[in-house]
Protein backbone atom coordinates (compact mmCIF):
# COMPACT_ATOMS: atom_id res chain seq x y z
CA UNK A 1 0.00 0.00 0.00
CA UNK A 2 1.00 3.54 -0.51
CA UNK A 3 1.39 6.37 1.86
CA UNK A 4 1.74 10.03 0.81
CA UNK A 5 4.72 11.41 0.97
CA UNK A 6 6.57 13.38 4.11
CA UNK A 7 8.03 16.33 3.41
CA UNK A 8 10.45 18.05 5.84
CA UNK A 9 11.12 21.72 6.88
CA UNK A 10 13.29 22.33 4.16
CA UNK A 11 12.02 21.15 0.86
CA UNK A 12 8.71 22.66 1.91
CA UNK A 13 10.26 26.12 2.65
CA UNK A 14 11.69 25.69 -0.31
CA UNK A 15 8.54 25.48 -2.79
CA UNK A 16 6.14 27.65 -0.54
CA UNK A 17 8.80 30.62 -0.23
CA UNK A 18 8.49 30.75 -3.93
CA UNK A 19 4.72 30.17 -4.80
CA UNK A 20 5.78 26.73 -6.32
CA UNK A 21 3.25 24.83 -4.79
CA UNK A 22 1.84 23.68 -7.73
CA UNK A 23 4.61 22.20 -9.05
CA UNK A 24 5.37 20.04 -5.86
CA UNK A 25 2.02 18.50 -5.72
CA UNK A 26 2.09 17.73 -10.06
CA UNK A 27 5.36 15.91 -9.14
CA UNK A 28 4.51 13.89 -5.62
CA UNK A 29 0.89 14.00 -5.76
CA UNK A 30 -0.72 15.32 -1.89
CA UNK A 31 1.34 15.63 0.74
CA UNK A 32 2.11 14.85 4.77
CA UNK A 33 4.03 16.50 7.07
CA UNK A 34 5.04 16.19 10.79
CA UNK A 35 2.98 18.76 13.39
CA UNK A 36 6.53 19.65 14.24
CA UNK A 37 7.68 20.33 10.40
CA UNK A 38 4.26 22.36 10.68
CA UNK A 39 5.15 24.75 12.91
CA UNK A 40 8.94 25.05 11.89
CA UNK A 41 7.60 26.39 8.57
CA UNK A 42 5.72 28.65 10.21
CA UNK A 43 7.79 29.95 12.39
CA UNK A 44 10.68 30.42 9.85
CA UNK A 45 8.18 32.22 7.80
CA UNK A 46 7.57 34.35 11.07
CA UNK A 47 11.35 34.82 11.73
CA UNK A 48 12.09 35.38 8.09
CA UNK A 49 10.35 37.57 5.62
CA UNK A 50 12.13 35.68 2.93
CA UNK A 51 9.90 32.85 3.59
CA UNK A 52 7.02 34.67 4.84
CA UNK A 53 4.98 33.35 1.32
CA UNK A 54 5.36 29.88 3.18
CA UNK A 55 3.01 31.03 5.77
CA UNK A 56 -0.06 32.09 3.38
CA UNK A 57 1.17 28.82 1.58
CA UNK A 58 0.58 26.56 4.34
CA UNK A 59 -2.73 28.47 5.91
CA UNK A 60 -4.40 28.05 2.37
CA UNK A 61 -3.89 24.19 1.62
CA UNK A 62 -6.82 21.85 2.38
CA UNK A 63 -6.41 18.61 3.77
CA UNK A 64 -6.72 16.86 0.40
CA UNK A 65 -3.46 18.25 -0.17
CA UNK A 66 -1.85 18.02 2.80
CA UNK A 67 -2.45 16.24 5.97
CA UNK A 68 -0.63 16.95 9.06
CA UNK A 69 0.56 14.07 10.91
CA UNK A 70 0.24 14.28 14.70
CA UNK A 71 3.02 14.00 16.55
CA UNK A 72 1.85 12.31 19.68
CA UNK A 73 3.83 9.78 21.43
CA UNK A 74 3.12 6.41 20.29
CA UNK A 75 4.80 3.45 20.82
CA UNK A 76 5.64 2.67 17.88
CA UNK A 77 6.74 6.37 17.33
CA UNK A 78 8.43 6.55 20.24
CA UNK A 79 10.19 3.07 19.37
CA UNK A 80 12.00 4.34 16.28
CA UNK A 81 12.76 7.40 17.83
CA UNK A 82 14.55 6.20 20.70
CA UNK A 83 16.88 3.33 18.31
CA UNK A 84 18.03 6.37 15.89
CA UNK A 85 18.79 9.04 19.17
CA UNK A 86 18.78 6.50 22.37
CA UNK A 87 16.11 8.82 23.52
CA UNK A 88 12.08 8.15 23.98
CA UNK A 89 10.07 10.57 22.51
CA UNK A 90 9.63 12.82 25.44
CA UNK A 91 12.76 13.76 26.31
CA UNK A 92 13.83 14.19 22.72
CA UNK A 93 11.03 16.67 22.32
CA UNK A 94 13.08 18.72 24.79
CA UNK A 95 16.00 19.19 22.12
CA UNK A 96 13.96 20.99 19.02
CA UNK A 97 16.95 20.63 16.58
CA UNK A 98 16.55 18.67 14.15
CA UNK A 99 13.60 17.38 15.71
CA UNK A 100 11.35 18.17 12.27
CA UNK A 101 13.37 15.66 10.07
CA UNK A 102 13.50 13.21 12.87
CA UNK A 103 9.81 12.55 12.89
CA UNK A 104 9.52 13.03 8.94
CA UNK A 105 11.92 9.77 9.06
CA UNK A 106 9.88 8.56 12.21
CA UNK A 107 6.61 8.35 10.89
CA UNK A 108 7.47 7.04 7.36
CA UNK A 109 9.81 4.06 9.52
CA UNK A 110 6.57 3.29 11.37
CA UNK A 111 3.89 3.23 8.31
CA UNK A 112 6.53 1.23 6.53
CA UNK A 113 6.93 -1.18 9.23
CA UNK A 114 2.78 -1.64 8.72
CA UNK A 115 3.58 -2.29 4.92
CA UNK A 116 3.55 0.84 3.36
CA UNK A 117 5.14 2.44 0.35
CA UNK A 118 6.75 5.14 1.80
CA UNK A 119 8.42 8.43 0.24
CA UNK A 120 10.46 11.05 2.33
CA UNK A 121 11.61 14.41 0.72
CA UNK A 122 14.76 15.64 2.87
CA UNK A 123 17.55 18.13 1.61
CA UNK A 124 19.63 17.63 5.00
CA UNK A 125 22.38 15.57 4.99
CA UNK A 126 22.36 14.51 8.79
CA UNK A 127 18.92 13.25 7.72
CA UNK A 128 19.48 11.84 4.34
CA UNK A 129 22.53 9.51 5.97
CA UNK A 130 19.39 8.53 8.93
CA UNK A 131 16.85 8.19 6.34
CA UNK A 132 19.78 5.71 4.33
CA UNK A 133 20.56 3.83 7.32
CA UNK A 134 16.33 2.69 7.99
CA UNK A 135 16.34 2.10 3.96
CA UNK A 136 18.97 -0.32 4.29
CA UNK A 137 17.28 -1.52 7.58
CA UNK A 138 13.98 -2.18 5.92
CA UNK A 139 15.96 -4.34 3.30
CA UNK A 140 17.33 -6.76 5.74
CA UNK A 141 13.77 -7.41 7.34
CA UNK A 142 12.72 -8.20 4.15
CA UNK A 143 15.28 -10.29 3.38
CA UNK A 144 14.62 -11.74 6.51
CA UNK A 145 11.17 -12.48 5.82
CA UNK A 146 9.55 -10.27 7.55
CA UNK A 147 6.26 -8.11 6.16
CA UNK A 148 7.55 -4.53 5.65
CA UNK A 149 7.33 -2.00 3.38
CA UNK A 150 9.66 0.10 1.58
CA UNK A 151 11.26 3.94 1.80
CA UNK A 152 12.70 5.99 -0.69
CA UNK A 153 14.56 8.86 -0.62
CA UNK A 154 13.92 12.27 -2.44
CA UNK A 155 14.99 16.33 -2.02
CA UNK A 156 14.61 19.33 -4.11
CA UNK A 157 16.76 18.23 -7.14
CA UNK A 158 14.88 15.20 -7.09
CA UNK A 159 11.58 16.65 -7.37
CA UNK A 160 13.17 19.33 -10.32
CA UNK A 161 14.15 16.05 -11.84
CA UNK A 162 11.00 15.22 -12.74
CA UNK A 163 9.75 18.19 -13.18
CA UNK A 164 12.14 18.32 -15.93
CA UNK A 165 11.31 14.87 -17.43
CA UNK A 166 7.75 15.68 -17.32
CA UNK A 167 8.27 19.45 -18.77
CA UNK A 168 6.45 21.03 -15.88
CA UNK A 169 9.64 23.35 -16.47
CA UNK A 170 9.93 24.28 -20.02
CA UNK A 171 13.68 24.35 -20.34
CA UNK A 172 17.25 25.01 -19.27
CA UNK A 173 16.62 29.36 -18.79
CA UNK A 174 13.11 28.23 -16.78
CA UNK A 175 15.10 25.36 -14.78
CA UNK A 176 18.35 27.91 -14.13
CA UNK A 177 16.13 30.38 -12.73
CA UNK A 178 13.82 28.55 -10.58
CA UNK A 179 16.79 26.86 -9.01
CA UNK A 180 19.07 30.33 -8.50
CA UNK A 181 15.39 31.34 -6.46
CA UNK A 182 15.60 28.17 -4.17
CA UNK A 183 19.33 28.39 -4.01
CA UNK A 184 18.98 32.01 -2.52
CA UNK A 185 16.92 30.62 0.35
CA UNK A 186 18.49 27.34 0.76
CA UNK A 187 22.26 27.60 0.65
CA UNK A 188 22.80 23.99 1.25
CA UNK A 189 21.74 22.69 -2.26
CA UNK A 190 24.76 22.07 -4.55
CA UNK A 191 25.38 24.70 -7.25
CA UNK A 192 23.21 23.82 -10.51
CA UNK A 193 26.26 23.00 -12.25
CA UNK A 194 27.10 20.45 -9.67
CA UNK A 195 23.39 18.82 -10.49
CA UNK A 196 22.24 17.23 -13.90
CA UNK A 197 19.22 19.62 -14.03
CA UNK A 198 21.16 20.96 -16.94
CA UNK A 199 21.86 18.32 -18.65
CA UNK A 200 20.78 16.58 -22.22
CA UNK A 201 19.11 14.00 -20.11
CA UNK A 202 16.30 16.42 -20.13
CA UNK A 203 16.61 18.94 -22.53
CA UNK A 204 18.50 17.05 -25.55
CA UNK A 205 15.92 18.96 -27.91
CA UNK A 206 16.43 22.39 -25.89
């Protein structure tokens, strides 16, 4: 079975900050995200007026495009939790860093280990090298025989990717310019040139 996919903090300040909603949700289809990626969008969009279009963003969507995923202690949450941090839940609520992408990874661990197809959209590389580690985790149980699901990994280049394959961005001028707007408010993606976004992979007639 499928799940929608969890997005983190940073993907989704990403595409809100620059009124590309439309374009995330033509590529992945509706949405999840974390009560605690929730409010770290909005309050970066409080903090920041560079990502204060993130706020009207996120206050707009309906729940057919996004559902927010409660963040209650569980104990199946709180199980996954404690193996990637040696803390339960509770007390990791008390440190907030990071604590967004930790639950992202949390929840999808938890619907895949009910069977789910399971995709999680992270541009951080702490939680890219987490999200790796329960891919690779999942794959043993499997191979083990037990019923699980799988996760896969995605970002922002991933998602321009396809936008690219699927010309939901015309060509290489519309691709370099969306990308130097979400590089200007996320300085941890790669320079372009460091990407195949460019590339004849997806613009051989361009």
């Amino acid at each position: 079975m499928s799940h929608r996919p969890i997005i983190d903090a940073g993907p989704g300040l990403n595409f809100f900050s620059i009124n590309k909603e439309r374009l995330l949700f033509t590529v992945l289809g509706p949405l999840s995200m974390p009560e605690t990626v929730h409010r770290e969008i909005l309050g970066k969009a409080c903090s920041d007026r560079r990502f204060a279009s993130a706020r009207t963003v996120l206050n707009k969507l309906p729940s057919r495009l996004l559902e927010i995923l409660p963040d209650d202690t569980t104990p199946q949450l709180s199980a996954v939790v404690h193996r990637l941090t040696g803390r339960y839940l509770p007390e990791r609520r008390q440190a907030p860093r990071d604590l967004g992408e930790l639950m992202v990874i949390a929840h999808a661990v938890v619907a895949a280990e009910a069977g789910a197809d399971v995709i999680v959209l992270i541009d951080d590389g702490a939680g890219q090298r987490s999200a790796a580690g329960e891919i690779e985790r999942l794959l043993r149980l499997r191979g083990a025989g037990r019923t699980a699901g799988t996760l896969r990994l995605a970002g922002t280049v991933a998602v321009l990717q396809r936008a690219a394959r699927t010309r939901l961005v015309a060509d290489r001028g519309e691709m370099r310019e969306l990308y130097q707007r979400l590089r200007g408010l996320d300085e941890g993606l790669p320079p372009i040139d460091h990407t195949n976004l460019l590339s004849a992979e997806f613009w051989s007639d361009c």
